[in-house]
Protein backbone atom coordinates (compact mmCIF):
# COMPACT_ATOMS: atom_id res chain seq x y z
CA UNK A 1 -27.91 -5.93 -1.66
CA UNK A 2 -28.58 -3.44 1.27
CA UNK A 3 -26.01 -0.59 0.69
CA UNK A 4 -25.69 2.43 2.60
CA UNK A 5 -23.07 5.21 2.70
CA UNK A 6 -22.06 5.78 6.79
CA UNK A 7 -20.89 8.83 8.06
CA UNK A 8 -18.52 7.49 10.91
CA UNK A 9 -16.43 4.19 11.43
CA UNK A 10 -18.57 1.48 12.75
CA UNK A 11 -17.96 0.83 16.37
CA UNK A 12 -17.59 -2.91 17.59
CA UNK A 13 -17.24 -4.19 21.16
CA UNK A 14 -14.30 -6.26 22.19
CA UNK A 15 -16.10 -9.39 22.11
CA UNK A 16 -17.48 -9.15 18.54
CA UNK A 17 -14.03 -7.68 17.51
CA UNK A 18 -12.39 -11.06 19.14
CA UNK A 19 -15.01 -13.20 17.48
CA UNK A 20 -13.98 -11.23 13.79
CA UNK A 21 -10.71 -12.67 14.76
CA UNK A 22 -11.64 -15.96 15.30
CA UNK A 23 -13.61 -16.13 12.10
CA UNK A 24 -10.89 -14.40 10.26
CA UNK A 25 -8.27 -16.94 11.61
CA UNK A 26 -10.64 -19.97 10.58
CA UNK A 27 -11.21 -18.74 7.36
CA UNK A 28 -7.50 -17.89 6.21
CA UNK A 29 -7.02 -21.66 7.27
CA UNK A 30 -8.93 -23.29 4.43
CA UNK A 31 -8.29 -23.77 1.18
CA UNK A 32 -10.06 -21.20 -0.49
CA UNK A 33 -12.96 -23.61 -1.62
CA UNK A 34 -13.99 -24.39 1.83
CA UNK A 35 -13.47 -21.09 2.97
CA UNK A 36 -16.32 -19.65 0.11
CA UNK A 37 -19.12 -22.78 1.36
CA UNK A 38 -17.75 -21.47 5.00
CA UNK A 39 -18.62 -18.28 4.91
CA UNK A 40 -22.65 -18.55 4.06
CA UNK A 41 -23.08 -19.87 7.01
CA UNK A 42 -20.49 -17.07 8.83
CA UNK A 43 -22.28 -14.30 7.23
CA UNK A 44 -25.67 -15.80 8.20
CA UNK A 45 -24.44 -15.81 12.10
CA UNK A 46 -24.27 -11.94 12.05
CA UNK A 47 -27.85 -11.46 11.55
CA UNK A 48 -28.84 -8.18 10.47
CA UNK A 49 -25.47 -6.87 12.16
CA UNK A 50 -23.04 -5.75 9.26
CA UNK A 51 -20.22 -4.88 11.90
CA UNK A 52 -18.25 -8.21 12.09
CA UNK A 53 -18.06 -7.97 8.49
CA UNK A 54 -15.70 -4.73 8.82
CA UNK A 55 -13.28 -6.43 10.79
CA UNK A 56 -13.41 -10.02 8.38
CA UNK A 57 -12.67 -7.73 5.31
CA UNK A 58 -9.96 -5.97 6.86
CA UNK A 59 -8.57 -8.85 7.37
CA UNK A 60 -8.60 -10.52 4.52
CA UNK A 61 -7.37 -7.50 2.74
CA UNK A 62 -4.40 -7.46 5.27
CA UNK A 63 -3.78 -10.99 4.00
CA UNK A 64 -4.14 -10.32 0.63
CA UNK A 65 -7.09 -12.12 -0.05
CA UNK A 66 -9.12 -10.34 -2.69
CA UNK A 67 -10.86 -13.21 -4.16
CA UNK A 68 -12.46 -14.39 -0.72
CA UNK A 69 -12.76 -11.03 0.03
CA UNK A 70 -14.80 -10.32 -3.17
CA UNK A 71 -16.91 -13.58 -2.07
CA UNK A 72 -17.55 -12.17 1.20
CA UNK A 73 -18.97 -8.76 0.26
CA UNK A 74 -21.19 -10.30 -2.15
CA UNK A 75 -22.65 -12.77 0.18
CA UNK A 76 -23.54 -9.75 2.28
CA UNK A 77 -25.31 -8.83 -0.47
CA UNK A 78 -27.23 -12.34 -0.83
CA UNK A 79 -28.13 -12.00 2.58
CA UNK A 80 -29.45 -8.59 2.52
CA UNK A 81 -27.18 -7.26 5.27
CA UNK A 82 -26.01 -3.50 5.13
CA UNK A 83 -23.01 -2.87 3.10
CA UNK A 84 -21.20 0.16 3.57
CA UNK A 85 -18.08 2.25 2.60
CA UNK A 86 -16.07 0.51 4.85
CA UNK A 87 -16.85 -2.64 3.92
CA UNK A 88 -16.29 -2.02 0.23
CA UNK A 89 -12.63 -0.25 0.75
CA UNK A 90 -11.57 -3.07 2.78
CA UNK A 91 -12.54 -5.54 -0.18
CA UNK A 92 -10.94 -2.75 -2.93
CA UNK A 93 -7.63 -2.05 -0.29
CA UNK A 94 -7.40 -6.33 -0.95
CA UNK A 95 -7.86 -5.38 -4.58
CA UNK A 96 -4.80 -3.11 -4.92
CA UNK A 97 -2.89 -4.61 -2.38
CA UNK A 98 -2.79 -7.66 -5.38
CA UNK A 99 -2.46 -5.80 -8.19
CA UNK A 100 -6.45 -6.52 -9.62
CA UNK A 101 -7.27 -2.77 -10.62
CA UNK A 102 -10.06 -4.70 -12.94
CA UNK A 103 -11.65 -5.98 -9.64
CA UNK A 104 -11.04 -2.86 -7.99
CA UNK A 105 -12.69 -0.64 -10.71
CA UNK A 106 -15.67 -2.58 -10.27
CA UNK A 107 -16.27 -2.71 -7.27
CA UNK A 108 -15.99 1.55 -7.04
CA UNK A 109 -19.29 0.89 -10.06
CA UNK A 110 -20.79 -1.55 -7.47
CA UNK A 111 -20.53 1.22 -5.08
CA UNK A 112 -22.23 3.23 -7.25
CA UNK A 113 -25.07 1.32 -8.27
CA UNK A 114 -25.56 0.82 -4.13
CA UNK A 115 -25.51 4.48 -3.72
CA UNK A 116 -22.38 4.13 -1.38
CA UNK A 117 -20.15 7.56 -1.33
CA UNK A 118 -16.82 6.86 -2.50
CA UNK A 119 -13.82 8.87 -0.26
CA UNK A 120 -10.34 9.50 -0.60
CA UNK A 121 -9.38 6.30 0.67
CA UNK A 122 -11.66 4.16 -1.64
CA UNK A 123 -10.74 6.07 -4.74
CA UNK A 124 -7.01 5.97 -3.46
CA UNK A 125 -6.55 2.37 -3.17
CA UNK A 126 -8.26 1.94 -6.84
CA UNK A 127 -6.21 4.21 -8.34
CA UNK A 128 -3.16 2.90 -6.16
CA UNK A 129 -3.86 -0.85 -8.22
CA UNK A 130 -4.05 1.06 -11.57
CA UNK A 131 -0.73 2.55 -11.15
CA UNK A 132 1.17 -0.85 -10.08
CA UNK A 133 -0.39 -2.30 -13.06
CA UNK A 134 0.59 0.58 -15.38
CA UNK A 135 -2.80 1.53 -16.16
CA UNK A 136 -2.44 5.44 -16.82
CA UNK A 137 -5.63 6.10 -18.30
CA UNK A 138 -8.01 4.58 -16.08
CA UNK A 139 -5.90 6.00 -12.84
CA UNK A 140 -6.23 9.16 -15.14
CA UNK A 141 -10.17 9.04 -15.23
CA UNK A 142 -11.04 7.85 -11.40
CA UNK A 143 -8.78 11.46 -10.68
CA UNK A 144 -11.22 13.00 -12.95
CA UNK A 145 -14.55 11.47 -11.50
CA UNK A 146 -13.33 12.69 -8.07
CA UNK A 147 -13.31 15.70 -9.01
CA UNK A 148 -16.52 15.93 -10.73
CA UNK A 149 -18.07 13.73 -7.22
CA UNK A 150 -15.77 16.45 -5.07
CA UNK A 151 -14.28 13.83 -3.05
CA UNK A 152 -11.33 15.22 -1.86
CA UNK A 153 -7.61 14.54 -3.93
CA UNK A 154 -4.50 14.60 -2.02
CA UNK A 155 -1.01 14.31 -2.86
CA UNK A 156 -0.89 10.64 -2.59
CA UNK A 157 -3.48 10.08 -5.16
CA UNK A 158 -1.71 12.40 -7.52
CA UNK A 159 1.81 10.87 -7.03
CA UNK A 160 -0.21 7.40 -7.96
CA UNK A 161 -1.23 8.64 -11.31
CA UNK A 162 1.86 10.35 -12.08
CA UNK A 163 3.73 7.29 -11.42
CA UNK A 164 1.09 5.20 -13.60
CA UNK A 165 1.98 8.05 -16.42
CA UNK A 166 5.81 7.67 -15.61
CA UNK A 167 5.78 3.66 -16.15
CA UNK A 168 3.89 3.99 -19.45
CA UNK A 169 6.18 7.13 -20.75
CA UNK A 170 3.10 9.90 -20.34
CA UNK A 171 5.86 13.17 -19.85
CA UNK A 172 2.84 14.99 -21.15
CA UNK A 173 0.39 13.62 -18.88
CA UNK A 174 2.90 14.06 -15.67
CA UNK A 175 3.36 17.64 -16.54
CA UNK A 176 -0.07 18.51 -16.76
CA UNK A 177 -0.69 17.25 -13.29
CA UNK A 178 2.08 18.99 -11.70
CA UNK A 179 0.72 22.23 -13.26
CA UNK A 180 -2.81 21.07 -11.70
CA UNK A 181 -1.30 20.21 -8.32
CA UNK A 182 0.26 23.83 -8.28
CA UNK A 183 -2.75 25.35 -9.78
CA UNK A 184 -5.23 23.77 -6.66
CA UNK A 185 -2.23 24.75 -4.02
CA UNK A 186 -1.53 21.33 -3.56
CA UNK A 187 2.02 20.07 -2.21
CA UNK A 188 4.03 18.02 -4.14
CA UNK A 189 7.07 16.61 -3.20
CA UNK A 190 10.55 14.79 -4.46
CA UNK A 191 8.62 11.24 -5.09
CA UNK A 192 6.26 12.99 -7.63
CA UNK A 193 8.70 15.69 -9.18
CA UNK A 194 11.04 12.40 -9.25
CA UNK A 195 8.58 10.54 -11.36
CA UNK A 196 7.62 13.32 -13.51
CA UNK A 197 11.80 13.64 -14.50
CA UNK A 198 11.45 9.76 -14.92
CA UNK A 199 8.79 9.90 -17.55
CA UNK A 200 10.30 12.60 -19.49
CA UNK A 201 13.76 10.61 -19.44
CA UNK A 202 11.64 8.15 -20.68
CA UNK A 203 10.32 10.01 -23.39
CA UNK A 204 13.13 11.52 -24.09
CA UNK A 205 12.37 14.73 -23.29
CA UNK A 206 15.67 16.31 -21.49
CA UNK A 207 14.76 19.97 -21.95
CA UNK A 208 11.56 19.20 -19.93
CA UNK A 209 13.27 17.23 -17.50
CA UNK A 210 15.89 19.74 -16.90
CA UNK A 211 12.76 22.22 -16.33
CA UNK A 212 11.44 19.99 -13.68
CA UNK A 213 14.70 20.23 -11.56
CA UNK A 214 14.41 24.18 -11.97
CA UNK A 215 10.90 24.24 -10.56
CA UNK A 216 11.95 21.72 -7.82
CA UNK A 217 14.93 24.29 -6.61
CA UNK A 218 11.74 27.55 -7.42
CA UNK A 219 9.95 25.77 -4.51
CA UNK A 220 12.02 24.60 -2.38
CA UNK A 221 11.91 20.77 -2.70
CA UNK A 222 15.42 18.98 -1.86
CA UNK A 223 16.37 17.12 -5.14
CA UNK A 224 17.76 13.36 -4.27
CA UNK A 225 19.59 10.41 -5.39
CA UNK A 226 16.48 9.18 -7.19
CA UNK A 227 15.77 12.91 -8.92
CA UNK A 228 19.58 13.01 -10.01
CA UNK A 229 19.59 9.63 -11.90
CA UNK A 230 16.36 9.96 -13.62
CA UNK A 231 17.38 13.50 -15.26
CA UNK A 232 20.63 11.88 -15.77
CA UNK A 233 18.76 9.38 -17.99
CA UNK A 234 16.73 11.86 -19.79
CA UNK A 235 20.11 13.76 -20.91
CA UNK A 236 21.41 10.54 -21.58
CA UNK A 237 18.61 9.33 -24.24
């Protein structure tokens, strides 16, 4: 395959975005056979232009169609066309979107092996399908390998694994990124000091949860509905 990390968004003029949308539209109307044997010939059309296959991905992901997705991005790579950040995070946002964190974990090695720079947003989404599928540890290692590539970690990717370490019980695990969080002077907020009370209720661990609430008042972050029930819980176990 022809990989290549891009610095900006690809640009595409109005007719090649309206013919995206016509392929897009055609495709999502077969079975998903006919739509694989369809798109050789689709990806052959674009030449040596890897544009249109922005827009297709995006598409599909928007659709939820990670397996034609998947299909697509490797006949790119049959082709030899160029295939860039974008074009992977569409096909991994399709990935998390339905749940396959496998898929989605591969394609960030794929990435790799193409020498495409991950970002935020691709190692986002992959973490994002670890966390719906309860998968703590690998959620737990792609926040670790950001680090060590310095792509940049928001909130959002920390609530993900904190809510991946809430479903599976991790109180220790939760607590250890809120310290983190605070120790890189990054916000958090009442969805990830929520889940962090959640997975010490589930644990058990009251005393801890009860902590949690007293660092939430310490900086200022308004305690709700959702906070209340889950310490509730805890006390409750």
């Amino acid at each position: 395959a022809s990989c290549r990390e891009t610095v900006g968004a690809p640009a595409l003029g109005t007719r090649g975005a309206a013919a995206g949308d016509a392929i897009l539209t055609h495709l999502l109307s077969l079975t998903p056979d006919a739509a694989t044997l369809k798109m050789i010939s689709v990806v052959a059309s674009w030449g040596s232009d890897p544009r249109p296959g922005t827009k297709v991905l995006s598409g599909l992901a928007r659709a939820r169609r990670w397996g034609l997705a998947l299909a697509m991005l490797m006949e790119m790579g049959e082709q030899r066309l160029e295939v860039n950040v974008f074009h992977f995070g569409a096909a991994i946002s399709a990935c998390e979107k339905c749940g396959q964190w496998q898929a989605a974990l591969e394609l960030l090695q794929d990435m790799a092996l193409c020498r495409v720079c991950g970002n935020t947003i691709t190692c986002s989404s992959a973490i994002s399908a670890c966390e719906k599928a309860g998968q703590w540890l690998p959620a737990l290692a792609l926040l670790e390998d950001m680090a060590d590539s310095r792509v940049d970690r928001d909130t959002i990717v920390y609530s993900a694994v904190v809510s991946a370490a809430e479903k599976a019980g991790q109180w220790i695990v939760a607590l250890c990124l809120l310290e983190e969080m605070e120790a890189v002077r990054l916000a958090r907020d009442v969805i990830i000091f929520s889940a962090s009370v959640s997975a010490c209720g589930k644990a058990g661990q009251w005393q801890a949860a009860l902590r949690i609430l007293d660092d939430m008042t310490s900086v200022t972050v308004a305690k709700n509905i959702v906070t209340f029930n889950a310490a509730i819980t805890a006390c409750a176990v």
